[in-house]
C-alpha atoms as a PDB file:
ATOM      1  CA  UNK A   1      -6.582 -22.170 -24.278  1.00  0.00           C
ATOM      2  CA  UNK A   2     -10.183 -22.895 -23.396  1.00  0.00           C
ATOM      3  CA  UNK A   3     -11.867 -19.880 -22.378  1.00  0.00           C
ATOM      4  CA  UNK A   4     -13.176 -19.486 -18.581  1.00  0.00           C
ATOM      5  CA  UNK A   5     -16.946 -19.480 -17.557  1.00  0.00           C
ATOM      6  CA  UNK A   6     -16.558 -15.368 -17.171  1.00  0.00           C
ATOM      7  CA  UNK A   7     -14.647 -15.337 -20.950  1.00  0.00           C
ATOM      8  CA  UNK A   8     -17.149 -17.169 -22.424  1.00  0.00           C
ATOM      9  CA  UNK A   9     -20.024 -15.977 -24.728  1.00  0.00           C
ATOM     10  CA  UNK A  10     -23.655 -14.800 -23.682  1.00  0.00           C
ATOM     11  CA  UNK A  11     -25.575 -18.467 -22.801  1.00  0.00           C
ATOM     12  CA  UNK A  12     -29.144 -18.720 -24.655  1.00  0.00           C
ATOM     13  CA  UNK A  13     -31.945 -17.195 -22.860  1.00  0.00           C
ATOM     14  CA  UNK A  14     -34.774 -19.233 -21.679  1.00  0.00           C
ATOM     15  CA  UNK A  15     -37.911 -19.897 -24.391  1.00  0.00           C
ATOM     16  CA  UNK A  16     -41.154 -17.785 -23.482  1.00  0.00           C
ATOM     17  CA  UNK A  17     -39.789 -14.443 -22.274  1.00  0.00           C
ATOM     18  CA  UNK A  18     -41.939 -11.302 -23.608  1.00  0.00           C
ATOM     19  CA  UNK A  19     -41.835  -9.203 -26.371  1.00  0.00           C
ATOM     20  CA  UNK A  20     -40.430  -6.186 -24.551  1.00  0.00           C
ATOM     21  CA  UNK A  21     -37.250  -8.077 -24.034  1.00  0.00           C
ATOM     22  CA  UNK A  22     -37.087  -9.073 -26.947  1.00  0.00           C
ATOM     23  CA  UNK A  23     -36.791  -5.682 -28.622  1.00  0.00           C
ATOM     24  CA  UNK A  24     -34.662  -4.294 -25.890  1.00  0.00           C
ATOM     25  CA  UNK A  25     -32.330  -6.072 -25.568  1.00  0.00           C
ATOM     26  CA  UNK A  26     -30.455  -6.210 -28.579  1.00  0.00           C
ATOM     27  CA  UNK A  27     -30.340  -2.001 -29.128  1.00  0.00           C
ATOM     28  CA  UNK A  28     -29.269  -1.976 -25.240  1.00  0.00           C
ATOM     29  CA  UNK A  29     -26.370  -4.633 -26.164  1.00  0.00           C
ATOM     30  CA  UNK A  30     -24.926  -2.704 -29.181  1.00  0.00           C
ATOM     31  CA  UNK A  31     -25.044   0.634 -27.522  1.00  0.00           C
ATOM     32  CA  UNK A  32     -23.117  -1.206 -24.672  1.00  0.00           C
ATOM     33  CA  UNK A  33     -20.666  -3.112 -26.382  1.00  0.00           C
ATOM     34  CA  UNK A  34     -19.650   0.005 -28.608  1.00  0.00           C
ATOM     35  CA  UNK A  35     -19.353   2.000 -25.097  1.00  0.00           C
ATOM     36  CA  UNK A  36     -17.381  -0.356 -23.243  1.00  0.00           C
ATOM     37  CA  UNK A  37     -14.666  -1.743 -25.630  1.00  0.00           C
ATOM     38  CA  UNK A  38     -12.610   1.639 -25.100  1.00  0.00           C
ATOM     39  CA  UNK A  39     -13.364   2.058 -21.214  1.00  0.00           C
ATOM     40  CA  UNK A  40     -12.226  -1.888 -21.165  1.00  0.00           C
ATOM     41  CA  UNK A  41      -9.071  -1.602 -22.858  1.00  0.00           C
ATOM     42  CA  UNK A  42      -8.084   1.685 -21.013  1.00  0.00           C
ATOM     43  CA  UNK A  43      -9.249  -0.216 -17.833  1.00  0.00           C
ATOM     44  CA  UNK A  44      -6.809  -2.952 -18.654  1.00  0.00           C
ATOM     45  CA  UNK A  45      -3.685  -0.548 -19.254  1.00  0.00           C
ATOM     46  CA  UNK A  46      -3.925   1.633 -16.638  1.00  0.00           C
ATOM     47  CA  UNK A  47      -5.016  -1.783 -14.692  1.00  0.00           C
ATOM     48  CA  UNK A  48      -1.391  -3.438 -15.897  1.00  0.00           C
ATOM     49  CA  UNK A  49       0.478   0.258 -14.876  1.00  0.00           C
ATOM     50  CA  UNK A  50      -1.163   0.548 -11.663  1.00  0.00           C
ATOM     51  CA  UNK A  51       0.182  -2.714 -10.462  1.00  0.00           C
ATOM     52  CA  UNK A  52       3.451  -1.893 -11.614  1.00  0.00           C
ATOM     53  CA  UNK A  53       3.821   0.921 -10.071  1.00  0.00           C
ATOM     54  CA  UNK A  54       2.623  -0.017  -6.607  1.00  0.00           C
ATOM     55  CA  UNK A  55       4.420  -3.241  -6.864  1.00  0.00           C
ATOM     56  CA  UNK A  56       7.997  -1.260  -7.369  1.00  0.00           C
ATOM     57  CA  UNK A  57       7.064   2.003  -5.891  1.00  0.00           C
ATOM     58  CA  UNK A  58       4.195   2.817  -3.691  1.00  0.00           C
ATOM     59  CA  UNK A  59       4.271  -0.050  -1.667  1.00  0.00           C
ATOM     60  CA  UNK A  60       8.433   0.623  -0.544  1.00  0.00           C
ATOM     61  CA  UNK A  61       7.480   4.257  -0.356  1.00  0.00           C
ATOM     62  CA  UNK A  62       4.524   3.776   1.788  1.00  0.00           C
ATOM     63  CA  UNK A  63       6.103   1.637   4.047  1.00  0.00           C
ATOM     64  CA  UNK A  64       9.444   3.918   4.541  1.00  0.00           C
ATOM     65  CA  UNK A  65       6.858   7.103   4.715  1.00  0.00           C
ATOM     66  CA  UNK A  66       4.972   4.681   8.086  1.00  0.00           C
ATOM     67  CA  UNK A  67       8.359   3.798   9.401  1.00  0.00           C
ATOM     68  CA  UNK A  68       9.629   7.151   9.369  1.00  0.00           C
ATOM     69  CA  UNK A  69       6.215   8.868  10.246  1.00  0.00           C
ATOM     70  CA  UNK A  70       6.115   6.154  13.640  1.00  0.00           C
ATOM     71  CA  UNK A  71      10.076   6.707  14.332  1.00  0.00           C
ATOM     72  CA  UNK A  72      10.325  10.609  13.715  1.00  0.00           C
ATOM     73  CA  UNK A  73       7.122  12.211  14.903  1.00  0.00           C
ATOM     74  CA  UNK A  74       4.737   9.634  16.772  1.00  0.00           C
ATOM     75  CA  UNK A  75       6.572   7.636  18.933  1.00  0.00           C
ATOM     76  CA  UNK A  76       8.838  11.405  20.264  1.00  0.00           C
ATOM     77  CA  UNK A  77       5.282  13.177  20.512  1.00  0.00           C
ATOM     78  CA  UNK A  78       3.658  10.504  22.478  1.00  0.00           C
ATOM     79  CA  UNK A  79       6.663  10.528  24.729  1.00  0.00           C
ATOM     80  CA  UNK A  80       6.731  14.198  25.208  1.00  0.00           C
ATOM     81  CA  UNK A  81       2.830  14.351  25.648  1.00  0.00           C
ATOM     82  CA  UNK A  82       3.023  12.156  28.452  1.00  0.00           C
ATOM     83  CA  UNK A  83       5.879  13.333  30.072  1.00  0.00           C
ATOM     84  CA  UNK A  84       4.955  17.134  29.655  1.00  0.00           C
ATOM     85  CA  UNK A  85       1.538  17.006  29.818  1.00  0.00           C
ATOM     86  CA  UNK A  86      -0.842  13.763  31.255  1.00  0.00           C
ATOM     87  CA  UNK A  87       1.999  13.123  34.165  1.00  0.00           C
ATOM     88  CA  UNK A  88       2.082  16.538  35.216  1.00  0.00           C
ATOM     89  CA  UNK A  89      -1.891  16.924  35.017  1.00  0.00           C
ATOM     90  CA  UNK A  90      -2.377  13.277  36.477  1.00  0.00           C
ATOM     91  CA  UNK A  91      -0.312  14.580  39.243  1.00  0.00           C
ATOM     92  CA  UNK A  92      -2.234  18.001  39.729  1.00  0.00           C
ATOM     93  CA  UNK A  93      -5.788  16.472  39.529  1.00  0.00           C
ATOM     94  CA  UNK A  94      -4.775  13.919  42.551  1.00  0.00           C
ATOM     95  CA  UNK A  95      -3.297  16.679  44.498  1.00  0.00           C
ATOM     96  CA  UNK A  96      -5.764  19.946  43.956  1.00  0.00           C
ATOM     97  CA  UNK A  97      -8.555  18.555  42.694  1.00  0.00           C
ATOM     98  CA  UNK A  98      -9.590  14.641  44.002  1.00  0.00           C
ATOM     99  CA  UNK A  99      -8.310  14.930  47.716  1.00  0.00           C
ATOM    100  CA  UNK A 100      -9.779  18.204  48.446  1.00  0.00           C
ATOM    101  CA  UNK A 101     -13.218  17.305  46.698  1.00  0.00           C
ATOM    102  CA  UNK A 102     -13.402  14.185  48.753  1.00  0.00           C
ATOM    103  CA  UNK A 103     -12.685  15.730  51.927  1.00  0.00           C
ATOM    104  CA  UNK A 104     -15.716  18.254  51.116  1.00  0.00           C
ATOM    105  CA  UNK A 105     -18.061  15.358  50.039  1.00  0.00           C
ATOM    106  CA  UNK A 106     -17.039  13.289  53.046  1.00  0.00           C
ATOM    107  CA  UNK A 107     -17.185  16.611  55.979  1.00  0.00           C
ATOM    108  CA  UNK A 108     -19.647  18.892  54.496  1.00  0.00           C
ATOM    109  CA  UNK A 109     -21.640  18.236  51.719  1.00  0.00           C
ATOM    110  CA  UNK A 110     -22.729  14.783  52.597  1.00  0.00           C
ATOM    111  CA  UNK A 111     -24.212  16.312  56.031  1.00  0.00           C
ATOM    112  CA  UNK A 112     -24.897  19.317  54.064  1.00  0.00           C
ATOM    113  CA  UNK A 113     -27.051  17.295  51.779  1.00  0.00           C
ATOM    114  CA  UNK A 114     -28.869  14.768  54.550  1.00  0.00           C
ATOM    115  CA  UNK A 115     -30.300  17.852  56.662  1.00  0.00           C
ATOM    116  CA  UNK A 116     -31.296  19.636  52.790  1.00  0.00           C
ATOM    117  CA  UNK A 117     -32.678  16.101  51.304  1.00  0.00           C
ATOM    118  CA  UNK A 118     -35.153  15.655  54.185  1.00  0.00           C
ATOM    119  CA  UNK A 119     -36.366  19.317  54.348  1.00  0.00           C
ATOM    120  CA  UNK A 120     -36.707  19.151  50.744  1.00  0.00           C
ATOM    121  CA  UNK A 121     -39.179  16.073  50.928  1.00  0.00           C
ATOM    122  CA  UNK A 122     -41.428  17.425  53.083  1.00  0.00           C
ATOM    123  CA  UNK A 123     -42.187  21.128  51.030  1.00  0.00           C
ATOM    124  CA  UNK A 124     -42.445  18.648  47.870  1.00  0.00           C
ATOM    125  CA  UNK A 125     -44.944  16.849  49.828  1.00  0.00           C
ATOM    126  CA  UNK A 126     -46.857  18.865  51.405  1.00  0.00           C
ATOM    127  CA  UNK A 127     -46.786  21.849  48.798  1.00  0.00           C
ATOM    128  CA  UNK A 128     -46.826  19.962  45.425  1.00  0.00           C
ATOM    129  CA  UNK A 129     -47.945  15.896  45.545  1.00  0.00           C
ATOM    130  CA  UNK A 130     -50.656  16.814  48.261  1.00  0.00           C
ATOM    131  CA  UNK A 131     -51.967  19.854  46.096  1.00  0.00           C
ATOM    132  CA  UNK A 132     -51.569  17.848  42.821  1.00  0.00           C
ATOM    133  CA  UNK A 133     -53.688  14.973  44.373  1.00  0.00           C
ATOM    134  CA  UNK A 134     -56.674  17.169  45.304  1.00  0.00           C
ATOM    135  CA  UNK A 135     -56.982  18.701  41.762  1.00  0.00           C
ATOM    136  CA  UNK A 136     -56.414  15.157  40.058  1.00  0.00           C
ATOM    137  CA  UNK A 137     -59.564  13.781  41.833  1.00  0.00           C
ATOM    138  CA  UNK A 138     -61.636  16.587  42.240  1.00  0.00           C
ATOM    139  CA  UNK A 139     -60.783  18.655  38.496  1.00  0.00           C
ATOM    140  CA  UNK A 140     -58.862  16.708  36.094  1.00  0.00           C
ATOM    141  CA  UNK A 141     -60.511  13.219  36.373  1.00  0.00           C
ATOM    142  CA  UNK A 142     -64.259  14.703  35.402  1.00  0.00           C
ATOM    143  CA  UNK A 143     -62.892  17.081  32.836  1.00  0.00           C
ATOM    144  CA  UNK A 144     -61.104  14.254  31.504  1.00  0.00           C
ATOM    145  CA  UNK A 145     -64.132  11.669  31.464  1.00  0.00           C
ATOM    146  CA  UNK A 146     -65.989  14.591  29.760  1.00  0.00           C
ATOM    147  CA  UNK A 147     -63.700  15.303  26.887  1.00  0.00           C
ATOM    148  CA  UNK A 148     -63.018  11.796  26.384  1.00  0.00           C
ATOM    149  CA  UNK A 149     -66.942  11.016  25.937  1.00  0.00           C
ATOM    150  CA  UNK A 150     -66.642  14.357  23.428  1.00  0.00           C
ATOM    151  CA  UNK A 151     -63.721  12.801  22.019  1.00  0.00           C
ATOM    152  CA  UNK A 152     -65.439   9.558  21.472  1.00  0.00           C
ATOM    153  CA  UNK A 153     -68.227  11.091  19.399  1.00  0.00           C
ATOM    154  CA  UNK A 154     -66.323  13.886  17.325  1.00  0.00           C
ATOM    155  CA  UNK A 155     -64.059  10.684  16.187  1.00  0.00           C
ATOM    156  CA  UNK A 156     -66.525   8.463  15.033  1.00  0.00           C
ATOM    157  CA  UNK A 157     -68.258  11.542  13.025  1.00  0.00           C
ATOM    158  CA  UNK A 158     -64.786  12.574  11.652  1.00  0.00           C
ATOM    159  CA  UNK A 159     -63.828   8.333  11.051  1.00  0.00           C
ATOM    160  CA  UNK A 160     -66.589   8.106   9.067  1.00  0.00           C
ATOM    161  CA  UNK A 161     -66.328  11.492   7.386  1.00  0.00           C
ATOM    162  CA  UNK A 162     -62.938  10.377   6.501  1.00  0.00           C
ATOM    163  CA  UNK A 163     -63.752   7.024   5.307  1.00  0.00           C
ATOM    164  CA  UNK A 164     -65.815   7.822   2.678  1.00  0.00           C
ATOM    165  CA  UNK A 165     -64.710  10.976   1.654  1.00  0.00           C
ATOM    166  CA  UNK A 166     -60.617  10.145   1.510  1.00  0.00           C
ATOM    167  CA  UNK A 167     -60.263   6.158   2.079  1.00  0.00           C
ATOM    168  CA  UNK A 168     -62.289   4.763   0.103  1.00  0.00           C
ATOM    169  CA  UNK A 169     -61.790   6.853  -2.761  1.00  0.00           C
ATOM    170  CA  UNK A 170     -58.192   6.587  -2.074  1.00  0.00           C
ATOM    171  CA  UNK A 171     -58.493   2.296  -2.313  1.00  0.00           C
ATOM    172  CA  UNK A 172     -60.785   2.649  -5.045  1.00  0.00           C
ATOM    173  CA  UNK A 173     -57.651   4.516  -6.960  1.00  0.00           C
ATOM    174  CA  UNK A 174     -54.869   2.666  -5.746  1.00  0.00           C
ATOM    175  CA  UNK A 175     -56.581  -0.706  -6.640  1.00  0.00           C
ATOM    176  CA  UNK A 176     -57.511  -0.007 -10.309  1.00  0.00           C
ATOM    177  CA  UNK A 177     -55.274   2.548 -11.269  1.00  0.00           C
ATOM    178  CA  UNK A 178     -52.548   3.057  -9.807  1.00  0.00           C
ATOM    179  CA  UNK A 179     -51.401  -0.731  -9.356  1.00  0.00           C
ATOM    180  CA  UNK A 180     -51.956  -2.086 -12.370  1.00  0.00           C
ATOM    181  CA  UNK A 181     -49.761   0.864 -13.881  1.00  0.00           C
ATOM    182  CA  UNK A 182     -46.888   0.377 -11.107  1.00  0.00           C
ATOM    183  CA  UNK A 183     -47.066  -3.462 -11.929  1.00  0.00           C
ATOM    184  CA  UNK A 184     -46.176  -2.535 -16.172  1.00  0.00           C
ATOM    185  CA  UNK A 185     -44.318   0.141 -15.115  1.00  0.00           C
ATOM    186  CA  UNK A 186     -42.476  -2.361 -13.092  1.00  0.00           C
ATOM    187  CA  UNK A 187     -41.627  -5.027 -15.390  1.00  0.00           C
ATOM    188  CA  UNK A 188     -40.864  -2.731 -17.925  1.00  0.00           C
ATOM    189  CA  UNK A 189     -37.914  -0.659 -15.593  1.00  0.00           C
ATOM    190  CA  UNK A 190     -37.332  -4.571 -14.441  1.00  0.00           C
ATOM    191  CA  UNK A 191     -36.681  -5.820 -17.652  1.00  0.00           C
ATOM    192  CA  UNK A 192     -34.575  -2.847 -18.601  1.00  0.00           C
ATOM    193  CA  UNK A 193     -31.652  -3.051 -15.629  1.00  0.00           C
ATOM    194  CA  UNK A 194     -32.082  -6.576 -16.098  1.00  0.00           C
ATOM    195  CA  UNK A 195     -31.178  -6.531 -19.614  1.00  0.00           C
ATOM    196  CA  UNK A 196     -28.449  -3.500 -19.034  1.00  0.00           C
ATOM    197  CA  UNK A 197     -26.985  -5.170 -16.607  1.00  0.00           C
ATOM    198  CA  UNK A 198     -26.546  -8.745 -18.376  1.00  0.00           C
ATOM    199  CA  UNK A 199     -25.257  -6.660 -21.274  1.00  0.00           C
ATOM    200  CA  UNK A 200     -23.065  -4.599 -19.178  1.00  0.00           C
ATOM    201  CA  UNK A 201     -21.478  -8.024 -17.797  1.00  0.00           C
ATOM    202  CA  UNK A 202     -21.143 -10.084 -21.489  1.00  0.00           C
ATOM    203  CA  UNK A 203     -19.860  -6.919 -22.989  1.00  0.00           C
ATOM    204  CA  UNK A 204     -17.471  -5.922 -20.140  1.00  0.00           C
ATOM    205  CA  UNK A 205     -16.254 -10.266 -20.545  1.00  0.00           C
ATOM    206  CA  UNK A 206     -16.456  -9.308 -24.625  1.00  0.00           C
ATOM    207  CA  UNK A 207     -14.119  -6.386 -24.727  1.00  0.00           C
ATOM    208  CA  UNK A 208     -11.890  -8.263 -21.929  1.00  0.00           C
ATOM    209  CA  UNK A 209     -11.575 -11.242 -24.738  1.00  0.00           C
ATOM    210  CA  UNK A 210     -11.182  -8.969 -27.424  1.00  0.00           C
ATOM    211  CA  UNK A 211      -8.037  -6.782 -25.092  1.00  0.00           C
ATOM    212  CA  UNK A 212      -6.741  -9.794 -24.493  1.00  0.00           C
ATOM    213  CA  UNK A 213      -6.478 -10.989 -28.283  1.00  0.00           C
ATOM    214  CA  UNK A 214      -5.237  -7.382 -29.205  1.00  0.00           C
ATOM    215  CA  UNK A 215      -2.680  -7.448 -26.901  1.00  0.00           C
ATOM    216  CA  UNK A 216      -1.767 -11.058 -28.047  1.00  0.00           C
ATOM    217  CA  UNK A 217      -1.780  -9.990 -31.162  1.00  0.00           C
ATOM    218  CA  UNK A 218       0.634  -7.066 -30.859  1.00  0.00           C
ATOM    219  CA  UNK A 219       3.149  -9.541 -29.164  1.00  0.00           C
ATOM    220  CA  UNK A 220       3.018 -11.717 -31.466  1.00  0.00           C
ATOM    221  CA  UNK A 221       3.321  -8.714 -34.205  1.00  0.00           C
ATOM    222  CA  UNK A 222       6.421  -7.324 -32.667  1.00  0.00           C
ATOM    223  CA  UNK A 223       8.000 -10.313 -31.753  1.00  0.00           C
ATOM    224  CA  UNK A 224       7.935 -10.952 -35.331  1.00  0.00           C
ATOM    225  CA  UNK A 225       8.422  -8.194 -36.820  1.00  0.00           C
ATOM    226  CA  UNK A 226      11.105  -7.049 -34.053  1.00  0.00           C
ATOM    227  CA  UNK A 227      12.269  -9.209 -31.591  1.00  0.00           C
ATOM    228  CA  UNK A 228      13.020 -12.062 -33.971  1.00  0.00           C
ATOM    229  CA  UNK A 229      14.997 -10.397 -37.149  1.00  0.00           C
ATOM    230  CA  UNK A 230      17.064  -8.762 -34.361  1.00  0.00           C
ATOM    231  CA  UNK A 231      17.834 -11.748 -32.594  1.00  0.00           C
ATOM    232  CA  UNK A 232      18.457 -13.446 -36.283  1.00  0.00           C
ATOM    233  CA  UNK A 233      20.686 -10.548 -37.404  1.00  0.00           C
ATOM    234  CA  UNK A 234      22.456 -10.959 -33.731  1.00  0.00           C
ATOM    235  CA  UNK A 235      22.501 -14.100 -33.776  1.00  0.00           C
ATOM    236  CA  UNK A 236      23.800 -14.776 -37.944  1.00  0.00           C
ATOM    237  CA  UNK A 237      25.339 -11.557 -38.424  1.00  0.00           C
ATOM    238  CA  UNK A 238      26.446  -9.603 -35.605  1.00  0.00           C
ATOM    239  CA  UNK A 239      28.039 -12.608 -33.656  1.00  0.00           C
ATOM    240  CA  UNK A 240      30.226 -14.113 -36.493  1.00  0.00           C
ATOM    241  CA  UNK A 241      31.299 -10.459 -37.760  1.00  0.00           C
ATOM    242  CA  UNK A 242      32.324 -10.180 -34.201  1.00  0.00           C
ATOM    243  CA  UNK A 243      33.735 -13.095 -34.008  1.00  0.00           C
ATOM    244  CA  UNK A 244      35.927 -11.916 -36.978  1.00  0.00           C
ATOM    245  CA  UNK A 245      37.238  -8.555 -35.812  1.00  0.00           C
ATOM    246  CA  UNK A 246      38.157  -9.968 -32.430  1.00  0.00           C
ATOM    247  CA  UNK A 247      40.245 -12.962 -34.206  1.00  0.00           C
ATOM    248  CA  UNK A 248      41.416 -10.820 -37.091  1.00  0.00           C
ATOM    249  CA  UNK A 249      42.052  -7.373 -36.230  1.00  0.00           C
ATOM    250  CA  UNK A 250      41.386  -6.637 -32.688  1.00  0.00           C
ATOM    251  CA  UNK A 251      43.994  -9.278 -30.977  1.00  0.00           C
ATOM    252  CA  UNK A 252      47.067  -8.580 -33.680  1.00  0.00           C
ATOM    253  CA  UNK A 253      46.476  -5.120 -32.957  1.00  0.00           C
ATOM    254  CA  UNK A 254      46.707  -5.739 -28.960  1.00  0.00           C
ATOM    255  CA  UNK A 255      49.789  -7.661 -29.744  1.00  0.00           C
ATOM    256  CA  UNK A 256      51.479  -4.886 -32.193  1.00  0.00           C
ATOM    257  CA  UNK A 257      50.409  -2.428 -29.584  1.00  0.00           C
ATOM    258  CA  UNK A 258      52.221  -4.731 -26.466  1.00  0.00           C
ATOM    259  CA  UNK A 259      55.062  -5.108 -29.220  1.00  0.00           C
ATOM    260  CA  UNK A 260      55.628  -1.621 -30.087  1.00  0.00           C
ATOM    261  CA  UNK A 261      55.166  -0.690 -26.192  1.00  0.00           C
ATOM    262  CA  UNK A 262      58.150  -3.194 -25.298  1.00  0.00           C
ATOM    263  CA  UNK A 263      60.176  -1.515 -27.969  1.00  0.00           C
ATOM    264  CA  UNK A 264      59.304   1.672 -26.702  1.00  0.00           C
ATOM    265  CA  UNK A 265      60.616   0.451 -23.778  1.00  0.00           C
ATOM    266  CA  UNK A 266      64.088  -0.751 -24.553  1.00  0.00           C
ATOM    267  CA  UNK A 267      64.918   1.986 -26.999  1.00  0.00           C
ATOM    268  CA  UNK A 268      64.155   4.168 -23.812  1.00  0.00           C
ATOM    269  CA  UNK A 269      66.753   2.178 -21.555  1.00  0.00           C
ATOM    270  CA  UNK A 270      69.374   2.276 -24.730  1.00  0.00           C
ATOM    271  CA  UNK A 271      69.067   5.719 -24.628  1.00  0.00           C
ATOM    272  CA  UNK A 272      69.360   6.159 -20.861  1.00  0.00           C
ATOM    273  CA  UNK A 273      72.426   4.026 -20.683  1.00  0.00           C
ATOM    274  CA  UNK A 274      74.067   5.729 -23.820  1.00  0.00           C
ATOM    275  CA  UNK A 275      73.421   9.135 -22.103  1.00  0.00           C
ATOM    276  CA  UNK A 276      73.705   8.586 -18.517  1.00  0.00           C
ATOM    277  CA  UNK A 277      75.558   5.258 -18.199  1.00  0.00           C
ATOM    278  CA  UNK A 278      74.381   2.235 -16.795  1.00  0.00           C
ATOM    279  CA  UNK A 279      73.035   2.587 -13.172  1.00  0.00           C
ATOM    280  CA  UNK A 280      75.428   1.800 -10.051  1.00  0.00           C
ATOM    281  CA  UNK A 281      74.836  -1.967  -8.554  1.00  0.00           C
ATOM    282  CA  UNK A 282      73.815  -1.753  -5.062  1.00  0.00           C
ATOM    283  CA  UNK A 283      76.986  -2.599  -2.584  1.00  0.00           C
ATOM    284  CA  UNK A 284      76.131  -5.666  -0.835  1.00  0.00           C
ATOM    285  CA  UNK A 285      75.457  -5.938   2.933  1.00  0.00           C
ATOM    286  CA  UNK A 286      78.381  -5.953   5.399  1.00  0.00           C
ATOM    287  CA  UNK A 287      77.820  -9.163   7.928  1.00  0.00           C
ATOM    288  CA  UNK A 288      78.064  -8.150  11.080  1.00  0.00           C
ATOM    289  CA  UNK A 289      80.786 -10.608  13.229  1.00  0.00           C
ATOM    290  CA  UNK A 290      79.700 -11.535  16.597  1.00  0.00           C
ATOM    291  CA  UNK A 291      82.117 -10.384  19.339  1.00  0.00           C
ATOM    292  CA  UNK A 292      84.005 -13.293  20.844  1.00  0.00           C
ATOM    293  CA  UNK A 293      83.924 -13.799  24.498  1.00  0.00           C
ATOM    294  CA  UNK A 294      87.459 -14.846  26.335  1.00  0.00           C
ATOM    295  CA  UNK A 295      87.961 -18.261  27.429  1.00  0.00           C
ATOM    296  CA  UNK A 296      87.020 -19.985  24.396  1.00  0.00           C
ATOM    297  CA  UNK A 297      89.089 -22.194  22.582  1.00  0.00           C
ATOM    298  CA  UNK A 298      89.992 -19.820  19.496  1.00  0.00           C
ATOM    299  CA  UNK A 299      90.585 -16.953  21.906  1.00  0.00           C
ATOM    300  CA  UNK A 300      93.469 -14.877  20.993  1.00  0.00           C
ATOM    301  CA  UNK A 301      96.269 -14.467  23.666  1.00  0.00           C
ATOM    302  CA  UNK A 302      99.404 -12.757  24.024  1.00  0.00           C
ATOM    303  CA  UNK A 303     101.746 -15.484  23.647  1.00  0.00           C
ATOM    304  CA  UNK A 304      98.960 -17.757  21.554  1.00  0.00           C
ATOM    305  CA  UNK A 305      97.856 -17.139  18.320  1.00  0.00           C
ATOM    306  CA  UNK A 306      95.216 -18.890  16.803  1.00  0.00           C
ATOM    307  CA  UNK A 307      95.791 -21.257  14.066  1.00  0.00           C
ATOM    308  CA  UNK A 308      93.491 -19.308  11.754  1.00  0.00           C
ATOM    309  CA  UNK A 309      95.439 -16.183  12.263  1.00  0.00           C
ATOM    310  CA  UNK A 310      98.918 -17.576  11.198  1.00  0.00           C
ATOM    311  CA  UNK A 311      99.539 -19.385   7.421  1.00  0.00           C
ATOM    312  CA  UNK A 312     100.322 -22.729   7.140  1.00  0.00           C
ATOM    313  CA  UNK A 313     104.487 -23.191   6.228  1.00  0.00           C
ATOM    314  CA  UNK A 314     105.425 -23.284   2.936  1.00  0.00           C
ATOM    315  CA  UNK A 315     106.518 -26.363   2.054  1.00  0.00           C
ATOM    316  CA  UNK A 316     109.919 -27.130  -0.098  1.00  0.00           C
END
């Protein structure tokens, strides 16, 4: 069987890549392959059992565990909790709680809050905006213009203070130092997962190949060294042997047996009927005659007999 694009081998890299690949990448594909061979065939087993066993037991389990779970507790607590608890509270809040509360909204604390709401606004006004207004134009505004102008100068000293004492240094670094190291640095953690990963994947396909030929190759090895000279010896052996005792011994020996039974049988009556006599032959049913009506033709009078009744005359 041709092996699918995921079975088949590692394809050949592409001309020109650098030397650190080079040497990494065939350490990093040993120390793989060695690792995951084991983890790939104990993947595959417990893979294999894990399928079994939630194909012919989890899965029924599961699903009687949810039916029972929805019949037996949720669907009888839902039901209680709504009849014991949200109707009765549904029907308490609309009572004690929502008619009452509109009532006071509606009748007192909507007036309530009119007369409050006005008298409110005007201390705010005249105690806090008109106040606040005065010492925004006449305090804050030229304190503010002055500290800004302050502002203004202390930030271009400190800007330039800080540009060439931290930024510039700070590019300066960053530029010539620091980047070119990141870049190597880069490729070489780049080329390293790159390289682990590609050997994770053609080992992990490797070892699968290699699990599936061992496990091929045990098959095959039992069914030949097993499977096969059983069903030969089953098949030459076993069958005609079989074959043999049931023509040859086992169905004269059912008839002697049904033979000597039946014998058994009728020496057992000889002896009862010697001993006892033979049994009494049940007396046969009386019929029962039908009572004749008068006025028939064969009824009996007293100066008629009936010709059944009286012989025929002897002749001669």
């Amino acid at each position: 069987m041709e092996p699918t694009g995921s079975e088949r081998g590692p394809a050949r890299y592409e001309p020109g890549e650098g030397c650190v690949t080079t040497v990494v990448r065939v350490p990093v594909r040993i120390v793989v392959l060695v690792l995951v061979v084991p983890v790939r065939l104990v993947w595959d087993v417990l893979t294999a059992a894990g399928r079994v066993v939630n194909r012919t037991a989890l899965r029924p389990l599961g699903r009687g565990l949810a039916w029972l779970w929805q019949t037996l507790i949720v669907r009888p607590l839902v039901w209680l909790w709504h009849t014991l608890v949200v109707a009765p509270l549904r029907w308490l809040w609309r009572t004690l709680v929502v008619a009452p509360a509109a009532w006071l909204w509606r009748w007192v604390l909507v007036p309530a809050g009119r007369g409050f709401g006005a008298a409110v606004v005007w201390l705010v006004r005249y105690l806090v905006v008109v106040p606040a207004q005065w010492l925004r134009t006449y305090v804050l505004a030229p304190l503010g213009r002055g500290l800004a102008w302050l502002a203004r100068g202390l930030g271009a000293v400190l800007g330039a203070l800080v540009r060439w004492i931290v930024v510039v240094p700070a590019v300066a670094l960053w530029r010539w130092v620091l980047a070119p190291a990141g870049r190597a640095l880069a490729a070489v953690v780049t080329v390293l997962v790159r390289e682990t990963g590609a050997a994770l994947g053609h080992c992990w396909r490797a070892a699968g190949i290699i699990s599936r030929a061992l496990g091929r190759c045990l098959a095959a090895v039992l069914r030949w060294t097993l499977v096969e000279p059983v069903r030969w010896v089953y098949r030459t052996v076993l069958t005609p042997v079989g074959h043999v005792i049931r023509d040859g011994l086992w169905r004269p020996v059912r008839q002697a047996l049904r033979t000597a039974r039946e014998t058994v049988r009728q020496t057992r009556r000889e002896i009862r009927r010697a001993l006892f006599g033979a049994p009494r032959e049940p007396e046969p049913a009386r019929a029962v005659v039908p009572r004749r009506e008068p006025g028939g033709s064969g009824t009996r009078t007293l100066g008629k007999t009936s010709g059944r009744d009286v012989p025929p005359p002897a002749r001669g």
